[in-house]
Protein backbone atom coordinates (compact mmCIF):
# COMPACT_ATOMS: atom_id res chain seq x y z
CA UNK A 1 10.52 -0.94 -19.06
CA UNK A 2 8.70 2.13 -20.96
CA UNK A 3 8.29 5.06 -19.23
CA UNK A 4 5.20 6.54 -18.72
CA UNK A 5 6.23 10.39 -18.31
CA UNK A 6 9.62 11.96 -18.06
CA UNK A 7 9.42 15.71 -16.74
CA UNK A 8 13.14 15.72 -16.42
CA UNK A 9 14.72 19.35 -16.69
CA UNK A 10 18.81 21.11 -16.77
CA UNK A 11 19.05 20.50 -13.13
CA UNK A 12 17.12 17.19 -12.63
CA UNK A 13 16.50 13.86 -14.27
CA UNK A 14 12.79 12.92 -12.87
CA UNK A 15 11.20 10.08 -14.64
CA UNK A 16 7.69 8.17 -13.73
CA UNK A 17 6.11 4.53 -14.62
CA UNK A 18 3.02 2.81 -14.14
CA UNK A 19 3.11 -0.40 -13.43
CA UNK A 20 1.86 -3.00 -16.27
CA UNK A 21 0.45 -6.23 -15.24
CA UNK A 22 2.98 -7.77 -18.02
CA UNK A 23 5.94 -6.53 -16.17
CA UNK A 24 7.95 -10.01 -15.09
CA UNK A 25 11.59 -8.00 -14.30
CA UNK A 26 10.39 -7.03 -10.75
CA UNK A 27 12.33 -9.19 -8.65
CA UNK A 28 12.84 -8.83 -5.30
CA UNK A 29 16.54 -10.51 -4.98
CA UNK A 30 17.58 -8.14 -7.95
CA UNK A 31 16.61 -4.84 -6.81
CA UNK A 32 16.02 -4.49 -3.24
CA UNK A 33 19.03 -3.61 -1.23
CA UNK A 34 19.48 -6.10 1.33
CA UNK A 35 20.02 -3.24 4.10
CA UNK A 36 16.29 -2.64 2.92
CA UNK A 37 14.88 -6.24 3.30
CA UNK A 38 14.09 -6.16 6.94
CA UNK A 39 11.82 -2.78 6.34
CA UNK A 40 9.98 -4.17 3.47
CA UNK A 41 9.11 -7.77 5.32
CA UNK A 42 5.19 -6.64 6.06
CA UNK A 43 4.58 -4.65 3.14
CA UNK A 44 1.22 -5.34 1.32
CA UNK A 45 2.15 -6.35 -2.34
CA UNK A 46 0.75 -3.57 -3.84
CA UNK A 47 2.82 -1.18 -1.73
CA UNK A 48 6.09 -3.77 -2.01
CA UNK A 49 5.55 -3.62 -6.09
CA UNK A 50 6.15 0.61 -5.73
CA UNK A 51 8.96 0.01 -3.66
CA UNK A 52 10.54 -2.14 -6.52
CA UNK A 53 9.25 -0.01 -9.03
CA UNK A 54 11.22 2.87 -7.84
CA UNK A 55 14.37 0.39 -7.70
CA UNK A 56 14.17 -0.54 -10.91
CA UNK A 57 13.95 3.33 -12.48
CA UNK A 58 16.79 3.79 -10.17
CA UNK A 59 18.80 0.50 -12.27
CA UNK A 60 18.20 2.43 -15.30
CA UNK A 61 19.70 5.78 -14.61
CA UNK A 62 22.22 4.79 -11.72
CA UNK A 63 22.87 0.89 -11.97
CA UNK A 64 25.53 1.13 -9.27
CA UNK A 65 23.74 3.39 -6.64
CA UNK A 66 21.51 1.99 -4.19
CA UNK A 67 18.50 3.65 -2.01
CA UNK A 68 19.61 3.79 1.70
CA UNK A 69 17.31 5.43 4.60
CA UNK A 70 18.64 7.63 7.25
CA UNK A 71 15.21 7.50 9.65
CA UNK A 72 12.45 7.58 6.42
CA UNK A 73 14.66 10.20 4.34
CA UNK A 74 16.12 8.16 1.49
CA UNK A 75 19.08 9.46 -0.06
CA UNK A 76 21.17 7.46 -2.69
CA UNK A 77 24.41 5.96 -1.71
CA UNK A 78 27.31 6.59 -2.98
CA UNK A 79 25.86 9.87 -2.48
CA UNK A 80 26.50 11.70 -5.71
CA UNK A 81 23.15 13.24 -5.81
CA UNK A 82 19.79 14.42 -4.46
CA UNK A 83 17.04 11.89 -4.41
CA UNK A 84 13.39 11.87 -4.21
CA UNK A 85 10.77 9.27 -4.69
CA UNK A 86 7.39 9.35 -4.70
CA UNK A 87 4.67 6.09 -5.50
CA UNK A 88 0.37 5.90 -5.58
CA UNK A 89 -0.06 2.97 -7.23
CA UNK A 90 -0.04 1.97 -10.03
CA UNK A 91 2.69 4.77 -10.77
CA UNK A 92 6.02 5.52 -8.87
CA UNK A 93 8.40 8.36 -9.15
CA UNK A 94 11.90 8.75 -9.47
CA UNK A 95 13.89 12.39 -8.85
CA UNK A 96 17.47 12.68 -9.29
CA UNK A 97 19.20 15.99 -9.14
CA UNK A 98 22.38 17.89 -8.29
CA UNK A 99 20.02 20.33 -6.09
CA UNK A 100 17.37 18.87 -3.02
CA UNK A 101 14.78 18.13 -4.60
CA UNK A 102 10.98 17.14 -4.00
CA UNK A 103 7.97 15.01 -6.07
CA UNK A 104 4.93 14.09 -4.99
CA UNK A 105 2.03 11.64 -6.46
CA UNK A 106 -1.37 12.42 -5.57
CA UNK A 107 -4.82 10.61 -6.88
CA UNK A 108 -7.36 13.15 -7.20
CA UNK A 109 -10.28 12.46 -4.47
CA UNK A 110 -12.79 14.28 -2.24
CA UNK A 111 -12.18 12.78 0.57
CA UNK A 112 -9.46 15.34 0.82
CA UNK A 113 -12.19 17.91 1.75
CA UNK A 114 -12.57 15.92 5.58
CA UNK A 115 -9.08 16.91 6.21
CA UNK A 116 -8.33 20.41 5.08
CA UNK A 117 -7.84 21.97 8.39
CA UNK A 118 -5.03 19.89 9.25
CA UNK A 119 -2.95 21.47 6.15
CA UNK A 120 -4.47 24.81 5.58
CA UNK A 121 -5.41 27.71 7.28
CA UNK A 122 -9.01 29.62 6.71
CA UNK A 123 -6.94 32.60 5.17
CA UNK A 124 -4.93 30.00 2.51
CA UNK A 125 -8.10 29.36 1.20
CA UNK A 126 -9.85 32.83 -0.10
CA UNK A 127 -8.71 32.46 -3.94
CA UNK A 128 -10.34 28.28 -3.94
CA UNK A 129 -13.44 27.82 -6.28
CA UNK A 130 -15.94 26.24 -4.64
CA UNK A 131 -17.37 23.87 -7.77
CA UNK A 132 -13.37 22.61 -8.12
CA UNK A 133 -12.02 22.52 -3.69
CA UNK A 134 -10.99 18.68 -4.43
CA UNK A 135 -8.79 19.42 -7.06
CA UNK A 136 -7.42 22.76 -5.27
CA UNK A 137 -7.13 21.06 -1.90
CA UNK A 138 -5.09 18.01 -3.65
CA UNK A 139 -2.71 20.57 -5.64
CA UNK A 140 -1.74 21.97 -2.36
CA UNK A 141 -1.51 18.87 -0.39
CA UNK A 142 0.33 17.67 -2.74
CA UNK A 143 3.03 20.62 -2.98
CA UNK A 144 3.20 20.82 0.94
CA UNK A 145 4.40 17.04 0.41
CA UNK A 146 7.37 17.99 -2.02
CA UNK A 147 8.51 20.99 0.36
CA UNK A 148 8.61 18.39 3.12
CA UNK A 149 10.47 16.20 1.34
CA UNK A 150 13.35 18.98 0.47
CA UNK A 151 13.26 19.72 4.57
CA UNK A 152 12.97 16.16 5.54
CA UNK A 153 11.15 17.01 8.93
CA UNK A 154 12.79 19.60 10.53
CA UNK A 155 9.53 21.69 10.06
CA UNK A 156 6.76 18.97 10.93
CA UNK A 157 3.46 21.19 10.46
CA UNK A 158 2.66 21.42 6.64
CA UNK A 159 -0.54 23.71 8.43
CA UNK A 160 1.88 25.76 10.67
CA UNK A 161 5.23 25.83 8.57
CA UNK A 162 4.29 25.72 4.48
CA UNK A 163 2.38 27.72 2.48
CA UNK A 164 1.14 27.47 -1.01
CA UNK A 165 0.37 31.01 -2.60
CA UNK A 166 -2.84 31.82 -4.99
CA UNK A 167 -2.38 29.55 -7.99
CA UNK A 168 -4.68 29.22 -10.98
CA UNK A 169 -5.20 25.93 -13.14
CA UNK A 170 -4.01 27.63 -16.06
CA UNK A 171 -0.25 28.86 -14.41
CA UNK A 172 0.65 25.37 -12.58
CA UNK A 173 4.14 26.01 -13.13
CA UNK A 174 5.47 27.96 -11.29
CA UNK A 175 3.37 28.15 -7.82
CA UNK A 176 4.83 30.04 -5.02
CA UNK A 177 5.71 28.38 -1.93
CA UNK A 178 7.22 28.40 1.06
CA UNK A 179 8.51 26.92 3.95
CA UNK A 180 8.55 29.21 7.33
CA UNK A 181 8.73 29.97 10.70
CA UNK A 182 9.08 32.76 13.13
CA UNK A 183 12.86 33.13 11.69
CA UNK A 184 13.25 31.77 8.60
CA UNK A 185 11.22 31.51 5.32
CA UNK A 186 12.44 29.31 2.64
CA UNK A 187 11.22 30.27 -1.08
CA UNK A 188 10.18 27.89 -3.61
CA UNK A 189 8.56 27.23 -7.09
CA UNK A 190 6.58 24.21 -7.55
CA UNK A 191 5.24 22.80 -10.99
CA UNK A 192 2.55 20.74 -10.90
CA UNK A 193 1.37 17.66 -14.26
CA UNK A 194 -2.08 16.16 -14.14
CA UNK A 195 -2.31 12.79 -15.99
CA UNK A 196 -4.74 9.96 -15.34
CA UNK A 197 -6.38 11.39 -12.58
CA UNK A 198 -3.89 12.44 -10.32
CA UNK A 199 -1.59 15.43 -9.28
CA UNK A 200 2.33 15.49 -9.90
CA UNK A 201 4.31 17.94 -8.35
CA UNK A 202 7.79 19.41 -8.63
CA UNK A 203 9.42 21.25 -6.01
CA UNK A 204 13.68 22.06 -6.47
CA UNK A 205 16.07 24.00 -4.51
């Protein structure tokens, strides 16, 4: 199974693979957990191939763990560690760390642009170029997603409750962020990858 990037750092181990038609090791009886099999049973195959994806990253750093759901927020059981996933096929993450962590996949599209005022406010978007929005608009999507994923829905609004700071292409790695409301205000760095047309982004604790 080679790995097609590994942005793993002190804290985390956070590797990602796209899927290659050759791949013949993605069984369902070896990977999924059977606590899992009921959720899976409607799945397009597409969608059920990212699922096992993720499962089999998990064999190679973990073999003994398995990925349990409380509601949708995975977490790894035994629960030694922090867990996030993320999959857009044909790639699916894998994050692993000591601290909550988040990861996000995101394809690059414009299509983004039709839904920008259900994630951003008018005054979040002042420092946005307008010849590059999509890839903007995508960046921040995608690090609202990661922030989410460290919260795991206790603040449901990524309009009302997270906020990505002015970023520029050339500093992607250390965004400011936040997640907020009237009383609290959780502070975060994301770094963000591009490869093959789409957005990666890390967000730790």
């Amino acid at each position: 199974m080679p790995l097609y990037r590994d942005f793993s750092d002190h804290n985390a181990t956070i590797l990602v693979w796209k899927y290659d038609e050759d791949e013949d090791d993605l069984s369902i009886d070896q990977l999924l957990e059977p606590e899992n099999a009921e959720k899976v049973k409607d799945y397009h195959p597409k969608k059920l191939l990212e699922v096992l994806m993720v499962r089999k990253l998990l064999k190679s750093l973990k073999p003994n763990s398995k990925i349990l759901y409380k509601e949708r927020e995975p977490f790894l059981s035994p629960k030694d560690a922090e867990i996030s996933i993320s999959h857009s096929f044909p790639f699916a993450a894998i994050a692993i760390s000591k601290n909550k962590i988040g990861i996000d996949i995101e394809k690059f599209n414009s299509k983004i642009l039709r839904v920008i005022d259900k994630f951003t406010y008018e005054n979040e978007r002042g420092f946005i170029p307008f010849d590059n929005e999509a890839t903007f608009y995508t960046i921040i999507w995608s690090v609202k997603e990661s922030m989410y994923k460290i919260h795991h829905s206790k603040y449901w609004s990524l309009k009302k409750n997270y906020e990505v700071k002015p970023f520029e292409l050339k500093h992607l790695y250390d965004i400011s962020c936040r997640v907020h409301d009237e009383n609290f205000s959780d502070e975060f760095k994301a770094r963000v990858k591009f490869f093959d047309d789409y957005c990666f982004t890390i967000v730790e604790e």
